[in-house]
C-alpha atoms as a PDB file:
ATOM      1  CA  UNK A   1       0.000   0.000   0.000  1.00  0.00           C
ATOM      2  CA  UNK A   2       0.998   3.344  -0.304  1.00  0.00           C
ATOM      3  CA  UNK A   3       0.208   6.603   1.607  1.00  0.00           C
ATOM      4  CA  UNK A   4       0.569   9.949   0.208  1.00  0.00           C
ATOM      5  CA  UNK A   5       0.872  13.563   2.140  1.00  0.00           C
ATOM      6  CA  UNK A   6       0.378  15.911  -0.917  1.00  0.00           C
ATOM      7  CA  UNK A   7       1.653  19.683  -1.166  1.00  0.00           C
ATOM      8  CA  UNK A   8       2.137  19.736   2.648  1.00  0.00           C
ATOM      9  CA  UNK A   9       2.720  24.234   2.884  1.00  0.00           C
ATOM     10  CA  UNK A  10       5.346  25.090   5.267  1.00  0.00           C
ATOM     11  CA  UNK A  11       7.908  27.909   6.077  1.00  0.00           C
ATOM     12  CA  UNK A  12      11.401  27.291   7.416  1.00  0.00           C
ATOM     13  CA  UNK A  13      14.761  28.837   7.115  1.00  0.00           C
ATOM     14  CA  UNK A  14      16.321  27.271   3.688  1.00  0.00           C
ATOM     15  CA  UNK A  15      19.532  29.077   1.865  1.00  0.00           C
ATOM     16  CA  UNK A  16      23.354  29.098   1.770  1.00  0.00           C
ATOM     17  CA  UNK A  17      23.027  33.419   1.515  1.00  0.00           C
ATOM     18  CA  UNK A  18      22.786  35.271   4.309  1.00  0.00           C
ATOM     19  CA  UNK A  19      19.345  36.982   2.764  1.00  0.00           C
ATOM     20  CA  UNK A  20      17.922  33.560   2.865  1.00  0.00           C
ATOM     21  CA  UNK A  21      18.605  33.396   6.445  1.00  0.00           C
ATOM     22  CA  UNK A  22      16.849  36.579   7.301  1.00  0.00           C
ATOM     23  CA  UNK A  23      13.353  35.042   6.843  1.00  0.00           C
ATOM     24  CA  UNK A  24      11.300  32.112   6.839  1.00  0.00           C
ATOM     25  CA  UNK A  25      10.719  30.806   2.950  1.00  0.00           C
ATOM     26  CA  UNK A  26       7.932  28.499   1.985  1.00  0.00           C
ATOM     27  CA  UNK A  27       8.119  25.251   0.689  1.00  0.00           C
ATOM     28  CA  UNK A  28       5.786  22.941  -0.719  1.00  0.00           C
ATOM     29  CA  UNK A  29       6.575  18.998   0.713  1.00  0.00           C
ATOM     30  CA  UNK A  30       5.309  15.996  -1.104  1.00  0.00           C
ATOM     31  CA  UNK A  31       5.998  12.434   0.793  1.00  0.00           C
ATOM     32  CA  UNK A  32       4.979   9.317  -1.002  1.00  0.00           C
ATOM     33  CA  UNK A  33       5.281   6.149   2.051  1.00  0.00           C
ATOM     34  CA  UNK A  34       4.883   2.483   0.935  1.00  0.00           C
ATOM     35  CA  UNK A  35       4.332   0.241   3.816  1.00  0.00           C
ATOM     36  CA  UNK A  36       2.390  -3.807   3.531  1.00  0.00           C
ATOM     37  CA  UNK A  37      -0.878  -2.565   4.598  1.00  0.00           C
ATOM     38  CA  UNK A  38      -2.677  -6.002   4.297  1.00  0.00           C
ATOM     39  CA  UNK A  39      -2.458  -6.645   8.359  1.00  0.00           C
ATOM     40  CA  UNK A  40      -4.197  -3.476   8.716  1.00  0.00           C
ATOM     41  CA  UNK A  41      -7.131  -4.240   5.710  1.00  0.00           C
ATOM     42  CA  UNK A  42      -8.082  -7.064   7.983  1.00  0.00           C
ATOM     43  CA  UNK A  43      -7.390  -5.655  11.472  1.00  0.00           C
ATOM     44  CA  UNK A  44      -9.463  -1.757  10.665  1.00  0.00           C
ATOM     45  CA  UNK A  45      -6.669  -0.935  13.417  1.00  0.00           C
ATOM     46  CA  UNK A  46      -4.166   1.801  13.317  1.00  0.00           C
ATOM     47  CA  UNK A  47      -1.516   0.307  15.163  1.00  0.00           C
ATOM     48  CA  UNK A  48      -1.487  -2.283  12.021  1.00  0.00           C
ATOM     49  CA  UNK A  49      -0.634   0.831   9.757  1.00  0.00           C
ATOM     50  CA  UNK A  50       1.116   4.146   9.301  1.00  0.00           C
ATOM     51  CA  UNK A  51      -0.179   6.627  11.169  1.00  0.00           C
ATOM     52  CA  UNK A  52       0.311   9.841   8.736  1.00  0.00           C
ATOM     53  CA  UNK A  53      -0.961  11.935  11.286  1.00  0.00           C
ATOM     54  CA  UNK A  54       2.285  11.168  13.414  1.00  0.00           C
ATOM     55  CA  UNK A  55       4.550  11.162  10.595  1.00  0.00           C
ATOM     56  CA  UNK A  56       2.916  14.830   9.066  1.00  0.00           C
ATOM     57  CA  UNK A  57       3.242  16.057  12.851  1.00  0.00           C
ATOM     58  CA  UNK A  58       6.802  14.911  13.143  1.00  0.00           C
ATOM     59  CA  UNK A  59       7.931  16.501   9.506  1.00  0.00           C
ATOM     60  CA  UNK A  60       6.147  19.530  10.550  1.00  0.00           C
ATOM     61  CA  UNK A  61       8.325  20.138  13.790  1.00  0.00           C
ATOM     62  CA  UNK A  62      11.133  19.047  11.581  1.00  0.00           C
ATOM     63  CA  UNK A  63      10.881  21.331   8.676  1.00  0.00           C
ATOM     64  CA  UNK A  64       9.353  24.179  11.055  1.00  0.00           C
ATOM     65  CA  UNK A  65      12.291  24.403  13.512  1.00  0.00           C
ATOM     66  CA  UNK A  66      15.009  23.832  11.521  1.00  0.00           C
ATOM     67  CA  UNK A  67      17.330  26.127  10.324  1.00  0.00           C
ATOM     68  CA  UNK A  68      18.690  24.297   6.709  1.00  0.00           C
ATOM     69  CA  UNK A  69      21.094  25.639   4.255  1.00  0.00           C
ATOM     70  CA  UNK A  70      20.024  22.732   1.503  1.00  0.00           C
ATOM     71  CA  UNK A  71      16.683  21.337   0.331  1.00  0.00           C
ATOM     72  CA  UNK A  72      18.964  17.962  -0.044  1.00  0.00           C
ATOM     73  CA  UNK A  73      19.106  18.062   4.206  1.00  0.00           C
ATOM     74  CA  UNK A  74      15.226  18.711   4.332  1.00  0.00           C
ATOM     75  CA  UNK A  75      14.398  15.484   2.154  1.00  0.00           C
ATOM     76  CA  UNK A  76      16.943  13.642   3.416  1.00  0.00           C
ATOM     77  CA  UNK A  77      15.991  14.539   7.321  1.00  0.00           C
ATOM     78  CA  UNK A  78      12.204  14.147   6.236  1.00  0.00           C
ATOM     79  CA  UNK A  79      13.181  10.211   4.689  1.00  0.00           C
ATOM     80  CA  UNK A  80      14.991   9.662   8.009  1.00  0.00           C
ATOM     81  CA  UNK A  81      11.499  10.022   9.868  1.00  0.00           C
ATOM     82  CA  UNK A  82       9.621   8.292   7.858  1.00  0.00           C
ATOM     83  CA  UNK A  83      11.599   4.911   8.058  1.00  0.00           C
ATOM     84  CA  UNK A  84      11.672   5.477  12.282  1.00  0.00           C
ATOM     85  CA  UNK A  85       8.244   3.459  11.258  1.00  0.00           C
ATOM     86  CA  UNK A  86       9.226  -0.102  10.118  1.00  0.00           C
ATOM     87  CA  UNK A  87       6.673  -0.481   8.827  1.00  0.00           C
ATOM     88  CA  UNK A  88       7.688   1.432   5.496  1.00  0.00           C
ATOM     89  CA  UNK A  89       9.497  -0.098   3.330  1.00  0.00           C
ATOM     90  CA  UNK A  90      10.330   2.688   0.629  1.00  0.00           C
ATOM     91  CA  UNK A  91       9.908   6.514   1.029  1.00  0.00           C
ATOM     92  CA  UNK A  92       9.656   8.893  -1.585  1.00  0.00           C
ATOM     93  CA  UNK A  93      10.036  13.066  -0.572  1.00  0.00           C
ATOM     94  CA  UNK A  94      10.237  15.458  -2.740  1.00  0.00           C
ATOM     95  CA  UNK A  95      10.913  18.914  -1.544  1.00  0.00           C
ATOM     96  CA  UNK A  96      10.110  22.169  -3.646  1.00  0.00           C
ATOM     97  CA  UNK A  97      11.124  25.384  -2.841  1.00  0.00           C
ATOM     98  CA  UNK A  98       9.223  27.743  -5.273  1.00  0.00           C
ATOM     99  CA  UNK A  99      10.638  31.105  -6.608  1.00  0.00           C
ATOM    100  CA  UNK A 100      14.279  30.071  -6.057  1.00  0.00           C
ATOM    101  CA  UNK A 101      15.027  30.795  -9.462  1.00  0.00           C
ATOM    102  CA  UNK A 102      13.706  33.817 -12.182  1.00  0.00           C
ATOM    103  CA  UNK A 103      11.752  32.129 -14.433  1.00  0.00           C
ATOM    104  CA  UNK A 104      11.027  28.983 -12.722  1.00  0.00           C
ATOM    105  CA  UNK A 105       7.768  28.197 -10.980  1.00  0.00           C
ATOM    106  CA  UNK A 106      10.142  26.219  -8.332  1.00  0.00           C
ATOM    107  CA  UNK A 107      13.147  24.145  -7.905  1.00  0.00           C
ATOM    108  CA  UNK A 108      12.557  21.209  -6.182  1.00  0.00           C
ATOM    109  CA  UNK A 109      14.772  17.564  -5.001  1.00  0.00           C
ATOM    110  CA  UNK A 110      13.339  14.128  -4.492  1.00  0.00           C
ATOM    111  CA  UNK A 111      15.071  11.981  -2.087  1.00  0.00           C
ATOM    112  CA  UNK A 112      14.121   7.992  -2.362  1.00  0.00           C
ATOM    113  CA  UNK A 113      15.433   5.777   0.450  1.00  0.00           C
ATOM    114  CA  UNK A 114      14.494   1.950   0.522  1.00  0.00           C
ATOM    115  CA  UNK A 115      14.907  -0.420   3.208  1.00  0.00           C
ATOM    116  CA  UNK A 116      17.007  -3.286   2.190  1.00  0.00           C
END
């Protein structure tokens, strides 16, 4: 099974210059979470599953209180939380950070970790 958080909004300190670090930007967080779900298709019970309302608490306070000078750190930090679950098996974040560049709608990285 998989379980998608889509376009999650938040604001965090994200930049290597020291305008970036000034103020909060906003980025748009996309986490794609594949876990075997069939316990909890027979069960109906959330300790059989992935809670995402845990795991979209605990990339909030992530994201929210950090202070990150790459996107690569964010998706990377964000992939790190989702596999505290073993449940997951493969985790999929992709991290946009819109307006970076002139021109482009965003700029964004997708980290993919998979439990071996």
């Amino acid at each position: 099974m998989i379980i998608k958080i889509e376009n999650l909004r938040l604001r965090t300190i994200v930049g290597i210059y020291d305008w970036e670090k000034k103020a909060k930007q906003d980025l748009i967080i996309n986490v794609e979470l594949q876990f075997d779900g069939r316990k909890a298709s027979k069960s109906d019970c959330i300790d059989d599953t992935v809670d995402y309302k845990t795991m979209n608490k605990k990339i909030i306070d992530f994201v929210e209180s950090g202070d990150f000078n790459l996107l690569e750190r964010i998706a990377g930090g964000i992939a790190n939380i989702a596999f505290e679950n073993n449940a997951v098996t493969r985790a999929a974040v992709k991290v946009d950070k819109p307006g970076a560049l002139r021109f482009a709608d965003s700029v964004s990285i997708t980290e993919i970790k998979e439990r071996k």
